[in-house]
N, C-alpha and C. Protein backbone atom coordinates (compact mmCIF):
# COMPACT_ATOMS: atom_id res chain seq x y z
N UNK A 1 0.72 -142.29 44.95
CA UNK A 1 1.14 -143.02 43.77
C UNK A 1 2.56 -143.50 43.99
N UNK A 2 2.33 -144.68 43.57
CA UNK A 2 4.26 -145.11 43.59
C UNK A 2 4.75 -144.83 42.67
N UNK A 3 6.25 -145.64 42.79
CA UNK A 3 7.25 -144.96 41.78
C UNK A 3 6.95 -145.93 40.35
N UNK A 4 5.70 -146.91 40.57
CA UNK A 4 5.72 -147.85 39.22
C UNK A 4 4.43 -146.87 38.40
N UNK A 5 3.80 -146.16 39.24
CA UNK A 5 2.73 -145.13 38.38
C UNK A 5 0.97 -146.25 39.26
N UNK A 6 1.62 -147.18 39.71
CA UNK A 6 0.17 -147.72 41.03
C UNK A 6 0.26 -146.55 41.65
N UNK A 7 -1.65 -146.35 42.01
CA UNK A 7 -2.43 -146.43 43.55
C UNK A 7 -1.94 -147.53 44.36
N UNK A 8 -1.63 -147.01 45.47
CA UNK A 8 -1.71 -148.35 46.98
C UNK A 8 -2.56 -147.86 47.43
N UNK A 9 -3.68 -149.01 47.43
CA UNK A 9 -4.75 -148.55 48.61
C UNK A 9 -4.51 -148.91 49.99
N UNK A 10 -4.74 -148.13 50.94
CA UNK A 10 -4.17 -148.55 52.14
C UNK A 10 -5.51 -149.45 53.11
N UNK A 11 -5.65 -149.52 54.11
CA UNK A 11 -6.25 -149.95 55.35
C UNK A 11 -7.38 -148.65 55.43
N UNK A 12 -8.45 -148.81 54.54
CA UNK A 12 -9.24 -147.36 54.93
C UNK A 12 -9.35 -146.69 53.79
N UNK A 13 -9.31 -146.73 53.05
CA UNK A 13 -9.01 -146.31 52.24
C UNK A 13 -10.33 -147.01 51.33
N UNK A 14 -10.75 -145.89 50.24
CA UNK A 14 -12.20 -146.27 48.94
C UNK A 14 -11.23 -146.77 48.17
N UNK A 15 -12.02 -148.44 47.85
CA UNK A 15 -11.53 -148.75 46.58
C UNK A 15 -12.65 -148.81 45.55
N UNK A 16 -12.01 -147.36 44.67
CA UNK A 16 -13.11 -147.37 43.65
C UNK A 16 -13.11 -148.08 42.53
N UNK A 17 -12.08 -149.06 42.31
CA UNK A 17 -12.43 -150.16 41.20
C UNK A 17 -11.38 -151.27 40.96
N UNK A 18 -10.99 -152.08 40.38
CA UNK A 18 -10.49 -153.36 40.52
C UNK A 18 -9.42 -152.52 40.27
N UNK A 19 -8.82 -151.57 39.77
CA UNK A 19 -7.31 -151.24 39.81
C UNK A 19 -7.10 -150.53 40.74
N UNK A 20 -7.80 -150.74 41.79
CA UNK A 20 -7.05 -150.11 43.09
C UNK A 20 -6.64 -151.36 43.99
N UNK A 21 -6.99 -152.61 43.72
CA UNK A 21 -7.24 -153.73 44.62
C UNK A 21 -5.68 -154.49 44.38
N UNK A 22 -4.61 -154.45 45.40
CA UNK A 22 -3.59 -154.74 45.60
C UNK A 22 -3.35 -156.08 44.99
N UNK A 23 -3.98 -157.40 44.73
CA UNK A 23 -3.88 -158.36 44.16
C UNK A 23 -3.85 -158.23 42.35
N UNK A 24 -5.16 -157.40 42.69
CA UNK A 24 -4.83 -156.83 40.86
C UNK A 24 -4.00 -156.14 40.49
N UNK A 25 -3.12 -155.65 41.27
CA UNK A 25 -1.63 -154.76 40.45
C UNK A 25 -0.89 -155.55 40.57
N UNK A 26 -0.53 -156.80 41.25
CA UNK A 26 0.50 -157.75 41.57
C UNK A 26 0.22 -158.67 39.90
N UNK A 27 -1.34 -159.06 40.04
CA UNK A 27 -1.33 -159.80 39.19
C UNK A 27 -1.07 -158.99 37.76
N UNK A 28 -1.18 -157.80 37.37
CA UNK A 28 -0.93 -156.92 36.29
C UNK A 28 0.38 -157.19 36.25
N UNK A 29 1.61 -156.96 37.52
CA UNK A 29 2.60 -156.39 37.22
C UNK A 29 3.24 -158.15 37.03
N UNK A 30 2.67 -159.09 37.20
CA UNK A 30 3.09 -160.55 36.76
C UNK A 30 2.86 -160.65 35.42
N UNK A 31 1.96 -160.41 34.85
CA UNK A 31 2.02 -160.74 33.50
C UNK A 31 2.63 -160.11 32.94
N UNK A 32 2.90 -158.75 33.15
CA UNK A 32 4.30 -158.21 32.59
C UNK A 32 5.55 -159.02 32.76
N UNK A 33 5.61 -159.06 33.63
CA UNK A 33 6.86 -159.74 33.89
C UNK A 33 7.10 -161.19 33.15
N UNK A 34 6.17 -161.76 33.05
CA UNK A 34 6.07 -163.40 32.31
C UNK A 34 6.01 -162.75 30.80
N UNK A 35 5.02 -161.58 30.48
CA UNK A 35 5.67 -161.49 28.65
C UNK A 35 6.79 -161.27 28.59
N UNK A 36 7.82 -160.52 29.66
CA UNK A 36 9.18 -160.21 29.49
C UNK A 36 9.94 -161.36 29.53
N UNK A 37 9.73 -162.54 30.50
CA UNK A 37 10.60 -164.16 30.48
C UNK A 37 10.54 -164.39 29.11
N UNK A 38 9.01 -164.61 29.00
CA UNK A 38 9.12 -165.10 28.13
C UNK A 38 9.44 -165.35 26.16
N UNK A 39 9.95 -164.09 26.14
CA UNK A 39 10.56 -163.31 24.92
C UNK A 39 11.74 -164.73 25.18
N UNK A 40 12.17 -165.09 25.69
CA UNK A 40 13.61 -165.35 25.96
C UNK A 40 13.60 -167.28 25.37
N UNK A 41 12.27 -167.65 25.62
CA UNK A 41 11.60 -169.11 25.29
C UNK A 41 12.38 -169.05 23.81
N UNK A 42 12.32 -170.24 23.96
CA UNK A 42 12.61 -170.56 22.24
C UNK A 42 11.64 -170.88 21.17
N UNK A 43 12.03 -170.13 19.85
CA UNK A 43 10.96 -170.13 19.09
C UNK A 43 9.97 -170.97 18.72
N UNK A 44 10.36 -172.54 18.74
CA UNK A 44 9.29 -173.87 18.69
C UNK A 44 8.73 -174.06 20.15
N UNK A 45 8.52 -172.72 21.41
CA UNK A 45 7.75 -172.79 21.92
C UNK A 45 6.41 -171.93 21.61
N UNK A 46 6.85 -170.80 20.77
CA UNK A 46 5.97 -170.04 20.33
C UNK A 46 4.04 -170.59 20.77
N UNK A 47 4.01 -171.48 19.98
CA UNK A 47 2.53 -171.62 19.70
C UNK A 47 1.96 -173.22 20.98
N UNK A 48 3.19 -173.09 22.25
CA UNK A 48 2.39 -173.75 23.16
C UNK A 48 2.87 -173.27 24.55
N UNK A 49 4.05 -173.18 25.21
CA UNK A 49 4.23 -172.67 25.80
C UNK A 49 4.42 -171.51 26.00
N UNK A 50 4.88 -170.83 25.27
CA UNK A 50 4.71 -169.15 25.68
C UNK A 50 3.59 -168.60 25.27
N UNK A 51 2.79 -169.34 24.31
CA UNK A 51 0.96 -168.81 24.41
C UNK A 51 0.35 -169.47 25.47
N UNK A 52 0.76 -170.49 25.93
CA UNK A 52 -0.03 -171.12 27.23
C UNK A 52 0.26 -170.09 28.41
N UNK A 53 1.21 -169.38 28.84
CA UNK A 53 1.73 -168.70 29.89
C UNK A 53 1.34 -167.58 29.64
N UNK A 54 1.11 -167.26 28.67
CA UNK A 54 0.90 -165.40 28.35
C UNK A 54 -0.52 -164.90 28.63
N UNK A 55 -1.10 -166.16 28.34
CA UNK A 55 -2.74 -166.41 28.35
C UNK A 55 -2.72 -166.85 29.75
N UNK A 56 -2.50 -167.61 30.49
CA UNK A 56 -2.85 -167.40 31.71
C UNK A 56 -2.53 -166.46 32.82
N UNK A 57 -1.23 -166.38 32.51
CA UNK A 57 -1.15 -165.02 33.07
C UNK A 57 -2.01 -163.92 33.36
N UNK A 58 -2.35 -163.51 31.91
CA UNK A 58 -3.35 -162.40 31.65
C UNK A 58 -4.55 -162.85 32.48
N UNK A 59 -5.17 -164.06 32.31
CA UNK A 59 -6.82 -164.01 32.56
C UNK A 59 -6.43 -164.10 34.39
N UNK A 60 -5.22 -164.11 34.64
CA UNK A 60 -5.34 -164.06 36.59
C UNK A 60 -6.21 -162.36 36.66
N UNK A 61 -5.69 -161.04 36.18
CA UNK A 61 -6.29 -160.21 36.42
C UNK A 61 -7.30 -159.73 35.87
N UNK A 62 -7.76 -160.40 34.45
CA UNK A 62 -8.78 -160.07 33.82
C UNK A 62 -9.88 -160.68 34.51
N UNK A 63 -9.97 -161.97 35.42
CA UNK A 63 -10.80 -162.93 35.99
C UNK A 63 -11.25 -161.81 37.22
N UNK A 64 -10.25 -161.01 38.00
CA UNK A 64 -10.17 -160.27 38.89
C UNK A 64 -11.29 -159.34 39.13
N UNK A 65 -10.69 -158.13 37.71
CA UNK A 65 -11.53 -157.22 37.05
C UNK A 65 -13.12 -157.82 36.90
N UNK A 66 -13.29 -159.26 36.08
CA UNK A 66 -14.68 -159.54 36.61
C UNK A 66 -15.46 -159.80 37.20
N UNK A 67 -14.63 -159.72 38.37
CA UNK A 67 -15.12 -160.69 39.78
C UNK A 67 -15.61 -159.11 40.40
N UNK A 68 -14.80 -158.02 40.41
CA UNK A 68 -15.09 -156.84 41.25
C UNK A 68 -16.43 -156.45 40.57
N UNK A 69 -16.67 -156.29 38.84
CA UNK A 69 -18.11 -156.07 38.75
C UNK A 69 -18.92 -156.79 38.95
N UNK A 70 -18.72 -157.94 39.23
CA UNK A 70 -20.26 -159.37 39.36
C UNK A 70 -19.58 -159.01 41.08
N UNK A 71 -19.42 -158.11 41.90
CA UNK A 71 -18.92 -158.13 43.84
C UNK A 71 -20.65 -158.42 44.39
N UNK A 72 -21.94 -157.48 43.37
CA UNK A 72 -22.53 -157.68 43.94
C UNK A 72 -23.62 -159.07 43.80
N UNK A 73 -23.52 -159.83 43.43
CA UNK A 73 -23.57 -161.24 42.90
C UNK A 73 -22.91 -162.41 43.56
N UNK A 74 -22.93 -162.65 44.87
CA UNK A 74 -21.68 -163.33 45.15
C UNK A 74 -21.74 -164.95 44.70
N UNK A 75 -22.93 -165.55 43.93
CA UNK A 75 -22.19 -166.92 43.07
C UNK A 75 -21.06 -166.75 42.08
N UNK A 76 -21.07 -165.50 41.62
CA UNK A 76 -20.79 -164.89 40.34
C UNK A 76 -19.33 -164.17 40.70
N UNK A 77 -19.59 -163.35 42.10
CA UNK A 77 -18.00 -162.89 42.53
C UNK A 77 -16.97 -164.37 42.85
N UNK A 78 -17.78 -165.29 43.33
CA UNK A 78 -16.65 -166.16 44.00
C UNK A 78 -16.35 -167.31 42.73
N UNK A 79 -16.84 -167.61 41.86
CA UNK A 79 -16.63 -168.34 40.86
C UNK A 79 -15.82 -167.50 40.22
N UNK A 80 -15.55 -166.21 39.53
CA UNK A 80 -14.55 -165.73 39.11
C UNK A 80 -13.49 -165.18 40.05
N UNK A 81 -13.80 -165.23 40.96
CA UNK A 81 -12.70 -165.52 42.15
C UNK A 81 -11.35 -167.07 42.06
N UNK A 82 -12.03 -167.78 41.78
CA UNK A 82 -11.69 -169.34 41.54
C UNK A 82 -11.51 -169.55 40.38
N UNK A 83 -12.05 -169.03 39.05
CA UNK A 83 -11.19 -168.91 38.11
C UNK A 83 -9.88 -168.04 37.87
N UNK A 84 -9.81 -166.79 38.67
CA UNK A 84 -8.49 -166.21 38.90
C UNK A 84 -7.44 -167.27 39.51
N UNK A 85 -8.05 -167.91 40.58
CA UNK A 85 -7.00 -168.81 41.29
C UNK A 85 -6.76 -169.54 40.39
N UNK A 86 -7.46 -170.73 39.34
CA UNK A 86 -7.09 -171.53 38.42
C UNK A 86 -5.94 -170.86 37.36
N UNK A 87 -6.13 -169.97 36.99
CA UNK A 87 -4.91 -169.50 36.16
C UNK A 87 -3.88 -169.17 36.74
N UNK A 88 -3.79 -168.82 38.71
CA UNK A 88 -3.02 -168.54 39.13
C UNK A 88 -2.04 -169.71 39.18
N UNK A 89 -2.91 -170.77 39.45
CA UNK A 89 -2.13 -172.01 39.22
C UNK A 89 -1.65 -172.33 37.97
N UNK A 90 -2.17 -172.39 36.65
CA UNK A 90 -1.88 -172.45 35.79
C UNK A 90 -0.44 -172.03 35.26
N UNK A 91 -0.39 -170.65 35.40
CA UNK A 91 0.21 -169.81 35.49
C UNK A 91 1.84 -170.52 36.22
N UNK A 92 1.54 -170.80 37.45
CA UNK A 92 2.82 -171.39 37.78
C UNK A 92 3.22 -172.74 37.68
N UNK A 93 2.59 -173.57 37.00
CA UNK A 93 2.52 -174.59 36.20
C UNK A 93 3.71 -174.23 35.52
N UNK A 94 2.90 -173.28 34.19
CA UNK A 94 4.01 -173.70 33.17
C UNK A 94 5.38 -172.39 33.60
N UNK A 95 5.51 -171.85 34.54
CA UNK A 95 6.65 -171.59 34.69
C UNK A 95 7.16 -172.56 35.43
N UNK A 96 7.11 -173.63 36.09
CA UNK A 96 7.58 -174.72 36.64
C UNK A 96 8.06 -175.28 35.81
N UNK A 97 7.39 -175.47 34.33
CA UNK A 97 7.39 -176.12 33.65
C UNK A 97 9.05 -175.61 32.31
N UNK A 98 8.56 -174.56 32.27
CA UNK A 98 10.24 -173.81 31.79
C UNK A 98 11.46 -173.63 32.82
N UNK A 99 11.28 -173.67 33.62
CA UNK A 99 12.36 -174.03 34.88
C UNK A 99 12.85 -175.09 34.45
N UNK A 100 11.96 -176.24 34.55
CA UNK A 100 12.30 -178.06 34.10
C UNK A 100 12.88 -178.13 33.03
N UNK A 101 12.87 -177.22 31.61
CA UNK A 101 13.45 -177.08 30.58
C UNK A 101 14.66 -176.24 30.24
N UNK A 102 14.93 -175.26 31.59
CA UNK A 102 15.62 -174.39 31.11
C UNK A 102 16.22 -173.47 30.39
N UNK A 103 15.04 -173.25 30.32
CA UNK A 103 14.62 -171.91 29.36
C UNK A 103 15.35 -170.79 29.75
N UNK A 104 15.55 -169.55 29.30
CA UNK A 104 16.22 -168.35 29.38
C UNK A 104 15.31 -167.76 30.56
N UNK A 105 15.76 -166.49 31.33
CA UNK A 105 14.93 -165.62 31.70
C UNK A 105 14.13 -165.86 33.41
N UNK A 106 14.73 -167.05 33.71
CA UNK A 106 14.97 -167.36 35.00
C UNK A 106 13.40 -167.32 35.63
N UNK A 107 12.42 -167.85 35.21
CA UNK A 107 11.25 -167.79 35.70
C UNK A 107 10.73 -168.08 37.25
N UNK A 108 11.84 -168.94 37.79
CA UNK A 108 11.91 -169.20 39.67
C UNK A 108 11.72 -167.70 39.93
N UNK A 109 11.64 -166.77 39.64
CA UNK A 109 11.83 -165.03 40.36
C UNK A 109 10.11 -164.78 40.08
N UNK A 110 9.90 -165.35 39.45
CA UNK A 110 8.57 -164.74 39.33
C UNK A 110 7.37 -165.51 40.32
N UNK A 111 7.59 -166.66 40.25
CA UNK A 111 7.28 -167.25 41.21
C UNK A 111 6.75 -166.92 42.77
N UNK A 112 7.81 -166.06 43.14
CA UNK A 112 7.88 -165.67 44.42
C UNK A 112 6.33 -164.89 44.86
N UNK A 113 6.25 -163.87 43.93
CA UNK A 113 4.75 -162.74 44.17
C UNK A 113 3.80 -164.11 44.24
N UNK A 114 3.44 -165.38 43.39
CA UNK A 114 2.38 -166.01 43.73
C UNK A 114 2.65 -167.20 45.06
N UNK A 115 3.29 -167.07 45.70
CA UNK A 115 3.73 -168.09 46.62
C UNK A 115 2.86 -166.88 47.55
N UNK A 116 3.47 -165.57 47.55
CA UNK A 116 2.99 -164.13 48.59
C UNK A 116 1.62 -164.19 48.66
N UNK A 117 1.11 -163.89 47.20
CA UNK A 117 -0.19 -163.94 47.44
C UNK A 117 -1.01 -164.79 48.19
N UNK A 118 -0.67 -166.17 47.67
CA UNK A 118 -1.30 -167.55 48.01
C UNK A 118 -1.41 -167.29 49.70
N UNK A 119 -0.68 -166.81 49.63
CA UNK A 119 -0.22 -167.03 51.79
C UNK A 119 -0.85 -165.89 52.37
N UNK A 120 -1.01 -164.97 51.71
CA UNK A 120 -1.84 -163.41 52.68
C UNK A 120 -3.41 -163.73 52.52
């Protein structure tokens, strides 16, 4: 166990369910991190941008989680596979998109974990 309270599953290692799967704690520990930016948005973003970001955020690992139970299904694993990626994009959309506005809370940092992912 690490010091954030994750399993790392290693090389060999049973993964007995979508919260052992290293993409899904990245993507968990992103949407944390984007509800925390985004406290910082200003209030007449309330009901488009910081619900647009909070919501995509979230469905990157919730898409995850459904992809590991439909694993044995694979039209079904790889389409919610590709909807994870769509919010992943999404997702850095509209933090691109509060960057461009300059918003509080420095959202370029968050960025970085989906550039990682994208590339492994």
């Amino acid at each position: 166990m690490t010091d954030d309270g994750w399993l790392r599953a290693e090389m060999g290692d049973r993964i007995r369910s979508f919260r052992d799967l290293r993409v899904y704690q990245e993507a968990f520990r992103l949407q944390q991190e984007v509800f925390e930016v985004s406290k910082g948005f200003p209030k007449e973003e309330l009901y488009s941008l910081t619900d647009q970001i909070r919501r995509s955020s979230r469905s990157i690992g919730a898409n995850l989680a459904e992809a590991w139970q439909k694993r044995r299904y694979p039209a079904h694993f790889l389409s919610k596979l590709s909807d994870s990626d769509g919010e992943q994009a999404e997702t850095q959309h509209w933090l691109e998109t509060a960057l461009a506005c300059k918003y509080d809370g420095q959202p370029w940092s968050i960025l970085q974990p989906l550039h990682r992912c994208k590339t492994k």
